[in-house]
Protein backbone atom coordinates (compact mmCIF):
# COMPACT_ATOMS: atom_id res chain seq x y z
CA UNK A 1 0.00 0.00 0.00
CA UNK A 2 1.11 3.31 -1.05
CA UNK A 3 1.86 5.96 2.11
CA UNK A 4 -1.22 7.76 2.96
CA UNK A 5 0.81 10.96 2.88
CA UNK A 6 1.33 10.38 -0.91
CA UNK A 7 -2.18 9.31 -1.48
CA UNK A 8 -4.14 12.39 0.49
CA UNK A 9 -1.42 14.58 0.69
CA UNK A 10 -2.88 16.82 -2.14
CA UNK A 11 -6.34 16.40 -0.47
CA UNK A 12 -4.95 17.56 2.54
CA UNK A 13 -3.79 20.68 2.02
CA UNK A 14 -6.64 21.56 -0.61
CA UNK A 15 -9.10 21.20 2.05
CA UNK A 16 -6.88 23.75 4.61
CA UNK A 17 -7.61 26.45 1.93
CA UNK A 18 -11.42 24.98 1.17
CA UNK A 19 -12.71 23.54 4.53
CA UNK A 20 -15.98 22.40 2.05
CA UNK A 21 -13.62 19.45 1.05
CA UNK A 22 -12.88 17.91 4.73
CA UNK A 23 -15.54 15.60 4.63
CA UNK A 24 -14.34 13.79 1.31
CA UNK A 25 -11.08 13.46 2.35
CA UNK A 26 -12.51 11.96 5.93
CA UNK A 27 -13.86 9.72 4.08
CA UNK A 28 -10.97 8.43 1.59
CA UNK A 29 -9.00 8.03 4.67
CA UNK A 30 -11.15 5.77 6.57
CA UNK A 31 -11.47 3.79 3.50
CA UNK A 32 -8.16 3.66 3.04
CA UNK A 33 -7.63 2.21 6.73
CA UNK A 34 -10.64 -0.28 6.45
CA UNK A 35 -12.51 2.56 8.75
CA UNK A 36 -16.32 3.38 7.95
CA UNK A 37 -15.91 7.23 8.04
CA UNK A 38 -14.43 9.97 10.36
CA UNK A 39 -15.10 13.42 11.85
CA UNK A 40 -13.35 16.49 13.08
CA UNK A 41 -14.21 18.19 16.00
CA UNK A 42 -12.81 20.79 18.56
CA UNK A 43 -12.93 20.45 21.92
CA UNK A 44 -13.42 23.88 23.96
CA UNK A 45 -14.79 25.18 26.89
CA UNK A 46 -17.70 26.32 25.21
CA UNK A 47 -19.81 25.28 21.92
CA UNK A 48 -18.09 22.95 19.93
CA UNK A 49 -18.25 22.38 15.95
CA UNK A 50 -17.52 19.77 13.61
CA UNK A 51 -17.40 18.23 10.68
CA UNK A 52 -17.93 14.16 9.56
CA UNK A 53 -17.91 11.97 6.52
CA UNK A 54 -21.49 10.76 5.23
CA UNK A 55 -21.44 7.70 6.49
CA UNK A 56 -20.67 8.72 10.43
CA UNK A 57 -22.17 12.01 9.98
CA UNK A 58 -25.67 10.97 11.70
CA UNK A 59 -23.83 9.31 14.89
CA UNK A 60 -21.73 12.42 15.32
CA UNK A 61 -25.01 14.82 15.25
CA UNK A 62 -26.52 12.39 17.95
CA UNK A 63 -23.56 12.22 19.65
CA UNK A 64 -23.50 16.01 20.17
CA UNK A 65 -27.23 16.57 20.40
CA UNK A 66 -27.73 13.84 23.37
CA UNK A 67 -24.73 15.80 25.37
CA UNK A 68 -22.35 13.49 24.98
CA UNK A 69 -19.64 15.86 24.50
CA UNK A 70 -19.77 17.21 28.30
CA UNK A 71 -19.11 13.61 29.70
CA UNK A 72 -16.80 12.05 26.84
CA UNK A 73 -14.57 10.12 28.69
CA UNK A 74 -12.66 8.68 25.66
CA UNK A 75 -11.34 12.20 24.87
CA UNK A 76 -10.81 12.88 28.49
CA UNK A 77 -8.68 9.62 28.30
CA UNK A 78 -7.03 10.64 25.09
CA UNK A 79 -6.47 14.32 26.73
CA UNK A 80 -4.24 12.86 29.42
CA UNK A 81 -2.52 10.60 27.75
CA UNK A 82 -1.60 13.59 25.36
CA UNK A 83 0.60 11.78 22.78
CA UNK A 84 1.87 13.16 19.61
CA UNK A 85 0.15 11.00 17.18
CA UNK A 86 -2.41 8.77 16.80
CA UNK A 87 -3.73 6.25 19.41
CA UNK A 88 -6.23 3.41 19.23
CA UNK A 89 -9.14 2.86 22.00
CA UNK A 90 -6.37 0.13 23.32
CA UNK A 91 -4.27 2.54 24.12
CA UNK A 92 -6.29 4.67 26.48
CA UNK A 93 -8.29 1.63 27.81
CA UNK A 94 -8.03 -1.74 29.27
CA UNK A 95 -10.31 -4.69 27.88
CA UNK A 96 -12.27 -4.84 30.48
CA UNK A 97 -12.52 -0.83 30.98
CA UNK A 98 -14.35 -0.46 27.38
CA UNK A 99 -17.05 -3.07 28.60
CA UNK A 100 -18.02 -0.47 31.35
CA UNK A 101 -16.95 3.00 30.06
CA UNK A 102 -20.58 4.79 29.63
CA UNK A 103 -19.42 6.11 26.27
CA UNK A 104 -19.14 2.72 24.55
CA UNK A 105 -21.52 0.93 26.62
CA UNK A 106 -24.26 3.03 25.97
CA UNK A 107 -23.65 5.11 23.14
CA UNK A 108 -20.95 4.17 20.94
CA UNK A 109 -21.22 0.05 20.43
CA UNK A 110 -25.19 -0.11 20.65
CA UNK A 111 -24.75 1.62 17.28
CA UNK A 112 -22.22 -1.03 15.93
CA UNK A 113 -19.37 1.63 16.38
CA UNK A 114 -16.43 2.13 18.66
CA UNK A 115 -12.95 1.10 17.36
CA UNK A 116 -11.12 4.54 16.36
CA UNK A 117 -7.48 5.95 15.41
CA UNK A 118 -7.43 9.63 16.70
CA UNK A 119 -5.24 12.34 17.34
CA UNK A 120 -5.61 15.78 19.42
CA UNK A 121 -3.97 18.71 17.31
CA UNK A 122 -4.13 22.34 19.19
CA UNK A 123 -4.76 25.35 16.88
CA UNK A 124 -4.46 29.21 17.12
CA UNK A 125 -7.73 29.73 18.13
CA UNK A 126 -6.92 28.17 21.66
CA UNK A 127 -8.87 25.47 21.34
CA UNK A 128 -8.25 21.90 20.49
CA UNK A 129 -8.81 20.00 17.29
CA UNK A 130 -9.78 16.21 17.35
CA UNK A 131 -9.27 14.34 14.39
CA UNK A 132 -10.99 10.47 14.64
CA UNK A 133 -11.09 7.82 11.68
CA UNK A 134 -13.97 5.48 13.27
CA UNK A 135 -14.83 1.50 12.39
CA UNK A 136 -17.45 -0.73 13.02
CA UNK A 137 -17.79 -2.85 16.38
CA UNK A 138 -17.29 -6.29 13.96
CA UNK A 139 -14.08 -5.24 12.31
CA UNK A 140 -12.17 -4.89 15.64
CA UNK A 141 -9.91 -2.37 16.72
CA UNK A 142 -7.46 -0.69 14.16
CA UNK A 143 -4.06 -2.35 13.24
CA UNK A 144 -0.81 -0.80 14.22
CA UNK A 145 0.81 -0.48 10.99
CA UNK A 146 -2.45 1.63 10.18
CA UNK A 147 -1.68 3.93 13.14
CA UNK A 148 2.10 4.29 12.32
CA UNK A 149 0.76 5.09 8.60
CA UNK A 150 -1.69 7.47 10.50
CA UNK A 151 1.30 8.96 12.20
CA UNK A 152 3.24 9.57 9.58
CA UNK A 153 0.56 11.79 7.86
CA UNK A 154 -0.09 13.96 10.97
CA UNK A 155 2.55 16.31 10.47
CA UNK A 156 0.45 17.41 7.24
CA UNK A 157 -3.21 17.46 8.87
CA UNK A 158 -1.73 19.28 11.56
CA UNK A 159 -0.02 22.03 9.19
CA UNK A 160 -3.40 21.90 7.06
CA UNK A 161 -5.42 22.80 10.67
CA UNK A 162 -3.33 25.45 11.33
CA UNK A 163 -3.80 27.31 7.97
CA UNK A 164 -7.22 26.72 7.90
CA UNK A 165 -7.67 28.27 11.51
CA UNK A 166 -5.11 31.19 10.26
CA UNK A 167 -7.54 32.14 7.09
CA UNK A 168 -10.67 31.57 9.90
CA UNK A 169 -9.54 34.23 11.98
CA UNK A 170 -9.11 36.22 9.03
CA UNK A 171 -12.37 35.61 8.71
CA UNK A 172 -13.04 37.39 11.67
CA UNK A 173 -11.12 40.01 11.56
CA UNK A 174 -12.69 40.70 7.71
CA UNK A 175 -16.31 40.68 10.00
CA UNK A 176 -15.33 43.17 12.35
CA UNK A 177 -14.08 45.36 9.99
CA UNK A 178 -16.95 45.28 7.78
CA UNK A 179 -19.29 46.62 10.83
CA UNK A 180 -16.86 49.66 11.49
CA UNK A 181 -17.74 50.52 8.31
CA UNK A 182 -21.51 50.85 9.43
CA UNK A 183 -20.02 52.98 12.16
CA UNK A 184 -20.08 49.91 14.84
CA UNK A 185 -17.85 49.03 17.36
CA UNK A 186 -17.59 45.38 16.74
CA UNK A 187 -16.01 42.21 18.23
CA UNK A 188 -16.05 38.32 17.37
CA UNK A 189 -15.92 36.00 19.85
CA UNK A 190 -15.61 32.40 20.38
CA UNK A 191 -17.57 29.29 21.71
CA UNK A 192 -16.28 30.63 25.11
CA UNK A 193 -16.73 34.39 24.14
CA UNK A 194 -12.96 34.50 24.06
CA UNK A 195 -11.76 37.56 21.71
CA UNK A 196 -11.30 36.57 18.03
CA UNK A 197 -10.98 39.61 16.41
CA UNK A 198 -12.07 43.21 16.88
CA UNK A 199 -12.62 46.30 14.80
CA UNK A 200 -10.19 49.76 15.88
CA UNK A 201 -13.55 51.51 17.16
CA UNK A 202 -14.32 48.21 19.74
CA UNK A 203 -10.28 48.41 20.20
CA UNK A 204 -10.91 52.10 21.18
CA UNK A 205 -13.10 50.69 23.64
CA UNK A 206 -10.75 48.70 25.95
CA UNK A 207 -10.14 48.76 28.46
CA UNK A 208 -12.61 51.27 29.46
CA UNK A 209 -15.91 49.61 28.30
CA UNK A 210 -15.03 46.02 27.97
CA UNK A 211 -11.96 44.25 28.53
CA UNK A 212 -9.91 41.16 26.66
CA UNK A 213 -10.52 38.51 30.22
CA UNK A 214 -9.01 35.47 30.84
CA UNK A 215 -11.78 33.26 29.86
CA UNK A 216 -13.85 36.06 27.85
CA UNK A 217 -14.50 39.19 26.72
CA UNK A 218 -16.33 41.34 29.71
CA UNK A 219 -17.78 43.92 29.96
CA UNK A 220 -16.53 46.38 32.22
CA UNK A 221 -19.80 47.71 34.05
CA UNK A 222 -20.99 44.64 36.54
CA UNK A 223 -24.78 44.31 35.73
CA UNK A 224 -24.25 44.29 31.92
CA UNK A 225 -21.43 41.65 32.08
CA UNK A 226 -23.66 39.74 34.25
CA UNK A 227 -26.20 39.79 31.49
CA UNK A 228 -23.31 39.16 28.55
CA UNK A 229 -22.13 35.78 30.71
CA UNK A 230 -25.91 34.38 30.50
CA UNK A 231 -26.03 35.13 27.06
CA UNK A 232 -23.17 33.58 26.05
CA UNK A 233 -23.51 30.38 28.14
CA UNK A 234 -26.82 30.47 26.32
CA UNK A 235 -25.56 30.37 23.07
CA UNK A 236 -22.87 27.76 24.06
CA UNK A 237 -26.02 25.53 25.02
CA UNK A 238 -28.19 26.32 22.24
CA UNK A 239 -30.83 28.03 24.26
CA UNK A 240 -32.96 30.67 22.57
CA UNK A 241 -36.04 31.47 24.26
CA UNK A 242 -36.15 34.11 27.14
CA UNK A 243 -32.47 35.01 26.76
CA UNK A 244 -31.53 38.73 26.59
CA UNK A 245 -28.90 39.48 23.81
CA UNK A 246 -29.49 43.30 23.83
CA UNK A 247 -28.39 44.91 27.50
CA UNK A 248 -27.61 48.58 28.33
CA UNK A 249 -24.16 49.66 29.53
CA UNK A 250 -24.38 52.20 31.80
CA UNK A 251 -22.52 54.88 31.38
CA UNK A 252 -19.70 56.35 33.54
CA UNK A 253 -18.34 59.60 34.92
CA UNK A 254 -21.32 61.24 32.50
CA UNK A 255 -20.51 59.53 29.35
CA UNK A 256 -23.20 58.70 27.22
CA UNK A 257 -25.07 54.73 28.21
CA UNK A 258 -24.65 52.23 25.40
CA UNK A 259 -26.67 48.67 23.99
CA UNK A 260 -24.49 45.97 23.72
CA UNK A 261 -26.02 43.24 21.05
CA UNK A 262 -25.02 39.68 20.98
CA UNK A 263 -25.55 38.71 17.52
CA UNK A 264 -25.44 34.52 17.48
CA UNK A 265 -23.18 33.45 14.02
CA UNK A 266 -24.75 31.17 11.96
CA UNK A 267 -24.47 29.48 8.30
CA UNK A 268 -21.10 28.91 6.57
CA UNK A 269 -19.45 31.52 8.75
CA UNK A 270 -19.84 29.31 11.51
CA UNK A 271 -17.37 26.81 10.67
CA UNK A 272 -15.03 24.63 12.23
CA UNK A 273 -12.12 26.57 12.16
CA UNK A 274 -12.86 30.27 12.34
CA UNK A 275 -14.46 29.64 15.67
CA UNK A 276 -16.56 32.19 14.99
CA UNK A 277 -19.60 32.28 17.71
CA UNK A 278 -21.34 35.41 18.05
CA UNK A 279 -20.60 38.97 17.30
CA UNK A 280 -20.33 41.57 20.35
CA UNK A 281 -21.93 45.15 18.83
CA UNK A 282 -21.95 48.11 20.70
CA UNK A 283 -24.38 50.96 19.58
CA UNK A 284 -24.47 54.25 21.59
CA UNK A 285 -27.63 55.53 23.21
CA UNK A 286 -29.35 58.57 21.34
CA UNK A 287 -28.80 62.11 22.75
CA UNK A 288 -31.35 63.50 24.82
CA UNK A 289 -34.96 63.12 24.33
CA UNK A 290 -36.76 60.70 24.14
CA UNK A 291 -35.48 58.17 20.88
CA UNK A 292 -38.30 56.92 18.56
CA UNK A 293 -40.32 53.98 18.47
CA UNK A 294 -38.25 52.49 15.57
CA UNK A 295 -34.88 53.24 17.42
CA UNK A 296 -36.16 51.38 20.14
CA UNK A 297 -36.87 48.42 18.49
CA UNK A 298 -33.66 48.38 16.90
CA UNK A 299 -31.51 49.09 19.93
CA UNK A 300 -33.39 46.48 22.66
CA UNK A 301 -35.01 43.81 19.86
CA UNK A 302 -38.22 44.69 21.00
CA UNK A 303 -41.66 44.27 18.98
CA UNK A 304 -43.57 47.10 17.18
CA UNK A 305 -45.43 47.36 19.94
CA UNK A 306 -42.90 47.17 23.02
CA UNK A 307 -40.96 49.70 21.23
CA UNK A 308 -44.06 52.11 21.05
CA UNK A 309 -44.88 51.33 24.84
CA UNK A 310 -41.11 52.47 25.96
CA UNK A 311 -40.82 55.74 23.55
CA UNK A 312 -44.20 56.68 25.05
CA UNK A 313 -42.56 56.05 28.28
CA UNK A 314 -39.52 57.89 27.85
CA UNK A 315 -42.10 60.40 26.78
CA UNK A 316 -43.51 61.00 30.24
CA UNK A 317 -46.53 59.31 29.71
CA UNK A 318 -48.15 56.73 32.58
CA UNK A 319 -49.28 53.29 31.98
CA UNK A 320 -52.37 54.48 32.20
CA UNK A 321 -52.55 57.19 29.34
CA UNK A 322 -50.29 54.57 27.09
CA UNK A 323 -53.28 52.31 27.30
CA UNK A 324 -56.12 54.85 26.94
CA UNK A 325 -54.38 56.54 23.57
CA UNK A 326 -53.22 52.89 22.33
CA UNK A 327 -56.97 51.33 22.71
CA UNK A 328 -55.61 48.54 24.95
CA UNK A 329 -55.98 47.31 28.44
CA UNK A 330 -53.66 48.08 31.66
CA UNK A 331 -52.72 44.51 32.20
CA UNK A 332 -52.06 44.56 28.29
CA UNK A 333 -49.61 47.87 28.61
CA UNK A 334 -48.07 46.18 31.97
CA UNK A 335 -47.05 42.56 29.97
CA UNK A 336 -45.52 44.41 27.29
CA UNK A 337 -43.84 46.00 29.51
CA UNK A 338 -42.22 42.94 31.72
CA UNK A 339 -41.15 41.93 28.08
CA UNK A 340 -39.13 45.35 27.92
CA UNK A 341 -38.08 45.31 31.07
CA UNK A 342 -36.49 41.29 29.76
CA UNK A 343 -34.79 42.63 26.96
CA UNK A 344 -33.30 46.32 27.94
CA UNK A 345 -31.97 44.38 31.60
CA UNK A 346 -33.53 46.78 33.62
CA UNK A 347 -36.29 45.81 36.66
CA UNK A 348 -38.07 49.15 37.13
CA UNK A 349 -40.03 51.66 35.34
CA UNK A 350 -37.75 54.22 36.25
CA UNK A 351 -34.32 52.86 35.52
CA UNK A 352 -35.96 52.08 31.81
CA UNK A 353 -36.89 55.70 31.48
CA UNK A 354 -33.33 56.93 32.82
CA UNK A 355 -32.07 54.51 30.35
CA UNK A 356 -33.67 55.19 27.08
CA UNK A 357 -33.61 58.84 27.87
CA UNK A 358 -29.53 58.04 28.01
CA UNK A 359 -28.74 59.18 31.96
CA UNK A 360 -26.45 57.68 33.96
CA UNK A 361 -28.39 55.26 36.54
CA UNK A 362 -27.74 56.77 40.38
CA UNK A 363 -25.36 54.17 41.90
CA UNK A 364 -24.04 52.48 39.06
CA UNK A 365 -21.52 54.38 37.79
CA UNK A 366 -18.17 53.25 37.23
C-alpha cells in the first residue's frame, strides 16, 4: 500500500484552503484504513463544531445533540494521555474498561461503532482540534501499521489545521471590519466568548468599556457583564427562548449609556475553524430626548409594539394614558412591559426611562 501521505497529501492541504472538502477526504481516509468514516471536531470550553464523513455524519449529530460531548470520557482519556500521534481505544483503555466506560456501553457500540485511530492537534484559536477515523464494532480495533501510517501523515493534517484556523480568523477580523464601516464598534468571539478579532472603534473601547478577560471578553460595568455571561452560556447551550442578547451599559463619569447586542453566528461563517460564535456590537444611546419607536426596536429587539410602549414612556406618559391613547388594556400595557423590562436588563419603570432617555443610573456608575 502506497503511504497515505502520498495518497491524500494533495487532499490535505486543498481542504486547509477549502474547509468544504474535509468531509471527502474523511472519508478516503477511513477507506483507506478499512474505517467506515471519520469526523473532526474541537474540543473547547464552550460550543463545539464539527465536521464528519457521510457515512458517520448521523452518529456524530446524535452524539453532540444527546450531550455526549460534556461527559466524553474517551477524549478525556485521550487528553491525558496527550501523545503526539495517533492512538487506538487500546491505548487509552483496558479490555475490560471499554465493557463499562458509559461512552461505549451506551452510546458508541449499541450503534455497531467504537474502534477509532485519533489524534488531538491544538490550533491558534486556543482550542483543540480532534481528528478520529472510526470503524465498526465487527471489524475490531485498528491495526498498528495503520496507526504508524496514520502517524506519519499527521505532520500534514496538523499544518493543514493550522492554515485553515489562520484564514478563519481572518475571517473574523474581515467581520469586524466590515461593521466599522456601518459605524459599529464590533467584536467576534468564540464558543467561550474569548476575543477573536475586533474592529479599531471596539479596540478604542478597551479597556474602558469592555476588557480582553481570561476566559472572555467582559464587559466592564458589573450588571451588563452579568447579562453578557448568561447570554453567552446560552448560546454555548443552544438556548434561545427568554435570553436577553441586547443589554444597556451604563454609562460612567457622564458619558453617554450604550446597547451591547449579541448577535449569534450562523451558516457557513460558523465553521469549524474560524471559531466564529457570536458577534459583540456596541451601539451608543441617542442624545437626549426621548429616541423613537423604531430606534427602540432596533436598539433592545423589542416588537412594534414594546418599542411604542417604551418611547411613550420615555415620553412621560403613565401606563395608564399609554393604554387609553393605544386602545388597549392596563394589564395589556403592563405585559408588554415585563417583556421590555427582559430585553433592555432593567427591573423598574424608572431605571428604563433613565435609560432610554440616556442618563447615567444613580449608583451604578463606574
Amino acid at each position: 500500500m502506497a503511504e497515505l501521505s502520498e495518497q491524500f497529501i494533495d487532499q490535505i492541504y486543498e481542504a486547509s484552503f477549502v474547509p468544504e472538502k474535509w468531509p471527502a477526504l474523511l472519508d478516503g481516509l477511513a477507506l483507506a484504513v478499512e474505517g467506515m468514516g471519520g469526523y473532526l471536531f474541537t474540543i473547547s470550553q464552550g460550543a463545539s463544531a464539527y465536521v464528519a464523513s457521510e457515512a458517520i455524519a448521523p452518529h456524530v449529530e446524535a452524539f453532540m445533540r444527546e450531550g455526549w460531548m460534556a461527559v466524553n470520557g474517551r477524549a478525556a482519556r485521550a487528553s491525558a494521555i496527550a501523545h503526539p500521534g495517533f492512538i487506538t481505544d487500546l491505548d487509552a483503555f483496558s479490555a475490560d474498561e471499554l465493557e463499562t466506560e458509559p461512552i461505549y456501553r451506551d452510546f458508541l457500540r449499541p450503534r455497531g461503532i467504537g474502534w477509532a485511530a485519533g489524534t488531538h492537534i491544538p490550533i491558534p484559536t486556543g482550542d483543540v482540534l480532534s481528528f478520529n477515523l472510526e470503524r465498526e464494532t465487527d471489524r475490531g480495533p485498528f491495526e498498528r501499521h495503520y496507526v504508524d501510517a496514520l502517524d506519519r501523515m499527521r505532520p500534514h493534517i496538523a499544518r493543514a489545521a493550522m492554515v485553515s484556523a489562520r484564514l478563519g480568523l481572518e475571517k473574523a477580523r474581515a467581520s469586524a471590519e466590515a461593521l466599522e464601516a456601518l459605524g459599529l464598534p464590533a467584536a467576534v468571539l468564540g464558543g467561550r466568548g474569548q476575543l477573536l478579532a475586533c474592529n479599531e472603534m471596539m479596540h478604542e473601547l478597551i479597556p474602558t468599556t469592555v476588557r480582553d478577560g481570561a476566559e472572555r471578553l467582559e464587559i466592564t460595568e458589573k450588571k451588563a457583564d452579568a447579562l453578557l455571561g448568561t447570554a453567552l452560556s446560552a448560546l454555548a447551550t443552544g438556548i434561545r427562548r427568554d435570553i436577553v442578547q441586547s443589554f444597556p451599559i451604563v454609562g460612567a463619569n457622564e458619558k453617554p449609556a450604550s446597547v451591547a447586542h449579541l448577535l449569534p453566528v450562523r451558516g457557513s461563517a460558523h465553521d469549524l475553524f474560524s471559531r466564529m460564535h457570536s458577534i459583540l456590537v456596541i451601539m451608543p444611546m441617542p442624545g437626549p430626548g426621548a429616541p423613537s419607536a423604531q430606534v427602540l426596536q432596533a436598539l433592545f429587539d423589542l416588537t412594534p409594539s414594546e418599542a411604542r410602549i417604551a418611547s411613550a414612556l420615555a415620553d412621560g406618559r403613565s401606563i395608564d394614558a399609554i393604554g387609553v391613547d393605544f386602545g388597549i388594556a392596563r394589564e395589556t400595557v403592563r405585559s408588554h412591559l415585563r417583556s421590555i423590562f427582559a430585553k433592555s436588563g432593567v427591573s423598574k419603570q424608572s431605571s428604563l426611562v433613565r435609560l432610554l432617555l440616556g442618563i447615567t443610573l444613580p449608583g451604578t456608575a463606574g
